[in-house]
N, C-alpha and C. Protein backbone atom coordinates (compact mmCIF):
# COMPACT_ATOMS: atom_id res chain seq x y z
N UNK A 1 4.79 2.43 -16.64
CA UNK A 1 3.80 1.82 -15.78
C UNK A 1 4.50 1.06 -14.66
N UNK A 2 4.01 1.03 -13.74
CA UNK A 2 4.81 0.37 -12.39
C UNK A 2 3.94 -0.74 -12.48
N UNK A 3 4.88 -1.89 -11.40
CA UNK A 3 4.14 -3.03 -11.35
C UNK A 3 4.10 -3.49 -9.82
N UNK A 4 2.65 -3.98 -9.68
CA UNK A 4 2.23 -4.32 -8.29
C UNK A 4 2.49 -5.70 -8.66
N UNK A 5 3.44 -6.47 -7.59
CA UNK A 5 3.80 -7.70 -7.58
C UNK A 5 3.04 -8.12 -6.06
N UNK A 6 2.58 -9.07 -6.12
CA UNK A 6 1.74 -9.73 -5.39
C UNK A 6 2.41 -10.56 -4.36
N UNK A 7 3.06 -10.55 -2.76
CA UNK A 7 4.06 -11.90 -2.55
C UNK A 7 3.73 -12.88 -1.97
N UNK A 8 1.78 -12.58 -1.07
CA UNK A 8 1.23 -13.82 -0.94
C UNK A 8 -0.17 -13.49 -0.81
N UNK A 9 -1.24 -14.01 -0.27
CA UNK A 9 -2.27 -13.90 -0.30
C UNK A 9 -2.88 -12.49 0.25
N UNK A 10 -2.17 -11.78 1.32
CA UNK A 10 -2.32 -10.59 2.06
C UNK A 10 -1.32 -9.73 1.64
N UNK A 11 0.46 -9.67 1.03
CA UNK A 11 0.86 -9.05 0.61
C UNK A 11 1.29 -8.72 -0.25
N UNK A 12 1.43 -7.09 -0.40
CA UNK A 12 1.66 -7.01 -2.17
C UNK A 12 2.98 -5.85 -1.90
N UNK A 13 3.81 -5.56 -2.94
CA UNK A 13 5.23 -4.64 -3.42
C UNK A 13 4.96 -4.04 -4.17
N UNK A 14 4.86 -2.62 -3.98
CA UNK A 14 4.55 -1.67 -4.74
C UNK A 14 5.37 -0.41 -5.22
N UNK A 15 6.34 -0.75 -6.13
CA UNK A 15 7.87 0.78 -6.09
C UNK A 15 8.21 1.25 -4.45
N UNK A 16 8.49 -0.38 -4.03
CA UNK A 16 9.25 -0.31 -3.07
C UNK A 16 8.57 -0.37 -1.29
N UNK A 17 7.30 -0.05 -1.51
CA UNK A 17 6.56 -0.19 -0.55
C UNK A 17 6.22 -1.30 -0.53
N UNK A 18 5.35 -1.94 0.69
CA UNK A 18 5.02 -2.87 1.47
C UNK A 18 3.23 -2.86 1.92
N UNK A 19 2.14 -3.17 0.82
CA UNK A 19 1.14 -3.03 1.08
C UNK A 19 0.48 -4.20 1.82
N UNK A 20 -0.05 -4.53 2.74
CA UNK A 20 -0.56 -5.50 3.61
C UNK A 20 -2.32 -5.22 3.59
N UNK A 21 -2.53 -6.40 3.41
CA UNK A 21 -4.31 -6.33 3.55
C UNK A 21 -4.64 -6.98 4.80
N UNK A 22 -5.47 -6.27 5.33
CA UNK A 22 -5.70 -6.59 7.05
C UNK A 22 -7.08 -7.26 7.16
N UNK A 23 -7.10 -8.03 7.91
CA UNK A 23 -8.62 -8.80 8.64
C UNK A 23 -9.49 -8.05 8.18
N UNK A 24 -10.92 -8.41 7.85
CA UNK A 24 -11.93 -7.57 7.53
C UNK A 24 -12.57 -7.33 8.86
N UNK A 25 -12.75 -5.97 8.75
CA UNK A 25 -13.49 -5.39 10.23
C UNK A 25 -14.77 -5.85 10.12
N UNK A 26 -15.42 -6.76 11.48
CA UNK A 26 -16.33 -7.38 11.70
C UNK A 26 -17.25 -6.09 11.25
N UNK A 27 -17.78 -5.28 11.85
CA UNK A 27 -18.55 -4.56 12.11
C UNK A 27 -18.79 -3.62 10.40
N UNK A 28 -17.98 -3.07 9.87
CA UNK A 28 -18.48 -2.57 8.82
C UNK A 28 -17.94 -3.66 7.31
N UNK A 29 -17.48 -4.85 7.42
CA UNK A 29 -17.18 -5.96 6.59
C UNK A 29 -16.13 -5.43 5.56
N UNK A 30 -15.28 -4.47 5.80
CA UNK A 30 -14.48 -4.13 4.61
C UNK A 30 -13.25 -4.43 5.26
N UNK A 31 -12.01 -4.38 4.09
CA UNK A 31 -11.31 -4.67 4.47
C UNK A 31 -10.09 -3.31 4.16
N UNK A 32 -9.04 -3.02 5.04
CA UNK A 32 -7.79 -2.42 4.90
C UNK A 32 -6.74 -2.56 4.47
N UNK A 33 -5.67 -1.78 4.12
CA UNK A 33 -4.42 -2.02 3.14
C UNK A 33 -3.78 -1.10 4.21
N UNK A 34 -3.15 -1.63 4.54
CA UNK A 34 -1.71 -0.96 5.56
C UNK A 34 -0.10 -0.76 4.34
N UNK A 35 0.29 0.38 4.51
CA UNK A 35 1.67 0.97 3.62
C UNK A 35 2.64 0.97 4.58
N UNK A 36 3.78 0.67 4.21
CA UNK A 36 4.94 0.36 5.03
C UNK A 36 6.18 0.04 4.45
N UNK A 37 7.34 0.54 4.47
CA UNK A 37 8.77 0.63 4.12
C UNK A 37 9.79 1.26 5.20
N UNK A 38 10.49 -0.03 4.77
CA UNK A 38 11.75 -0.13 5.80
C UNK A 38 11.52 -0.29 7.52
N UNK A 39 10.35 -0.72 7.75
CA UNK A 39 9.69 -0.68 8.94
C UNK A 39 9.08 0.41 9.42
N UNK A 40 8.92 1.32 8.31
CA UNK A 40 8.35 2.93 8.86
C UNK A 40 6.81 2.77 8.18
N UNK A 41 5.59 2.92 8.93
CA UNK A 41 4.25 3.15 9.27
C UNK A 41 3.66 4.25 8.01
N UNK A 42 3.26 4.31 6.49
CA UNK A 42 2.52 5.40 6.26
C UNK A 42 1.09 5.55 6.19
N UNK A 43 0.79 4.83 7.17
CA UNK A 43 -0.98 4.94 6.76
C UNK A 43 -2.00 3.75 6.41
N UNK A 44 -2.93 4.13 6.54
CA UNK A 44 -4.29 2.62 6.25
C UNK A 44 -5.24 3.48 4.73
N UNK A 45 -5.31 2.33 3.68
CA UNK A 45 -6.56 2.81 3.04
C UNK A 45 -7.39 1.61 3.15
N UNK A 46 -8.31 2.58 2.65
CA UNK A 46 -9.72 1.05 2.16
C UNK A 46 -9.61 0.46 1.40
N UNK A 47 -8.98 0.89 0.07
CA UNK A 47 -9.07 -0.23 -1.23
C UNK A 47 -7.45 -0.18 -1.73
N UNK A 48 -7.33 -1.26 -2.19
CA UNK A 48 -5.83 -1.65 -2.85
C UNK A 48 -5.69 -0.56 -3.92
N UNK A 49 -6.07 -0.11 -4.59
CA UNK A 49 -6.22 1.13 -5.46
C UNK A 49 -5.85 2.18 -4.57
N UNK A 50 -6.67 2.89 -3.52
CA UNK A 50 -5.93 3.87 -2.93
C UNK A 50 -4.96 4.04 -2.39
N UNK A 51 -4.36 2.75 -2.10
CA UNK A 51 -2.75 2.64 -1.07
C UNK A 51 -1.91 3.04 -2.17
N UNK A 52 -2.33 2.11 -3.77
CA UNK A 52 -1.16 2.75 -4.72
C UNK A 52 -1.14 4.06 -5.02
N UNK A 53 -2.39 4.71 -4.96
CA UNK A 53 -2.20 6.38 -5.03
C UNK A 53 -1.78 7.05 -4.35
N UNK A 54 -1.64 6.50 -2.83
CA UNK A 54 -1.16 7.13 -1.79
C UNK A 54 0.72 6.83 -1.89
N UNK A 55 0.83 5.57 -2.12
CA UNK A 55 2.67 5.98 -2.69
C UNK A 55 2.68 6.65 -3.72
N UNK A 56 1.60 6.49 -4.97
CA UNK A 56 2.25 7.45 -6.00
C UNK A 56 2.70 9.25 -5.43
N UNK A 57 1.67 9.68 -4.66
CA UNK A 57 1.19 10.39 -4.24
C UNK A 57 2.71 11.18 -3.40
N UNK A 58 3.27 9.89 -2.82
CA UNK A 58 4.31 10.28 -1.57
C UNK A 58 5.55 10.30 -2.14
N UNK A 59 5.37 9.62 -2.99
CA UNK A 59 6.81 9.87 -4.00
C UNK A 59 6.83 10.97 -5.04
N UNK A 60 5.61 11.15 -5.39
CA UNK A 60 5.92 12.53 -6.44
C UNK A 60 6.24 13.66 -5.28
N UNK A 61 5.38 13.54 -4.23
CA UNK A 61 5.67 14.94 -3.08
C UNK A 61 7.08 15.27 -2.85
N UNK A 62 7.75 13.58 -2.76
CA UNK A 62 9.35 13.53 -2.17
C UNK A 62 10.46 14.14 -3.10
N UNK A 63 9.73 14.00 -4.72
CA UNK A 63 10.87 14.26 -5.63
C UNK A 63 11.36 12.66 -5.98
N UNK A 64 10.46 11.48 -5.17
CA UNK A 64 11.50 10.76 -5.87
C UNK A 64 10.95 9.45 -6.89
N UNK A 65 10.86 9.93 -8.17
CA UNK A 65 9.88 8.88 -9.06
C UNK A 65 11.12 7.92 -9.27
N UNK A 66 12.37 7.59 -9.15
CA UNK A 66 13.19 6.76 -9.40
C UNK A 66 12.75 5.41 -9.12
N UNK A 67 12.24 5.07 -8.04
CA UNK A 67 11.80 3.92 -8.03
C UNK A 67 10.72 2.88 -8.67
């Protein structure tokens, strides 16, 4: 089981990624999770749940579950 470590109120570490929770968009009231490692950009989800599927997701593609 991997562990989502939490490092402040908006960000969380996830097997190495960098999940960020963004401002809630006025207009439809939800809020975003921005993915990011090593300063490289992978994407926005809607819920903290999908950002971790989306690294699980990018690391099984890569070959690389080591982390």
């Amino acid at each position: 089981m991997r562990q989502l470590i939490q490092l402040s109120r908006h960000s969380y570490v996830y097997r190495g990624f960098t999940i960020q929770k963004c401002p809630r968009n006025p207009v439809t009231m939800s809020n975003t999770y921005v993915i990011s490692n090593d300063g490289n950009y992978f994407g926005r989800d809607f819920a903290l749940a999908e950002a971790i599927q989306t690294v699980d997701s990018m690391l099984k593609q890569g070959g690389n579950n080591a982390r």
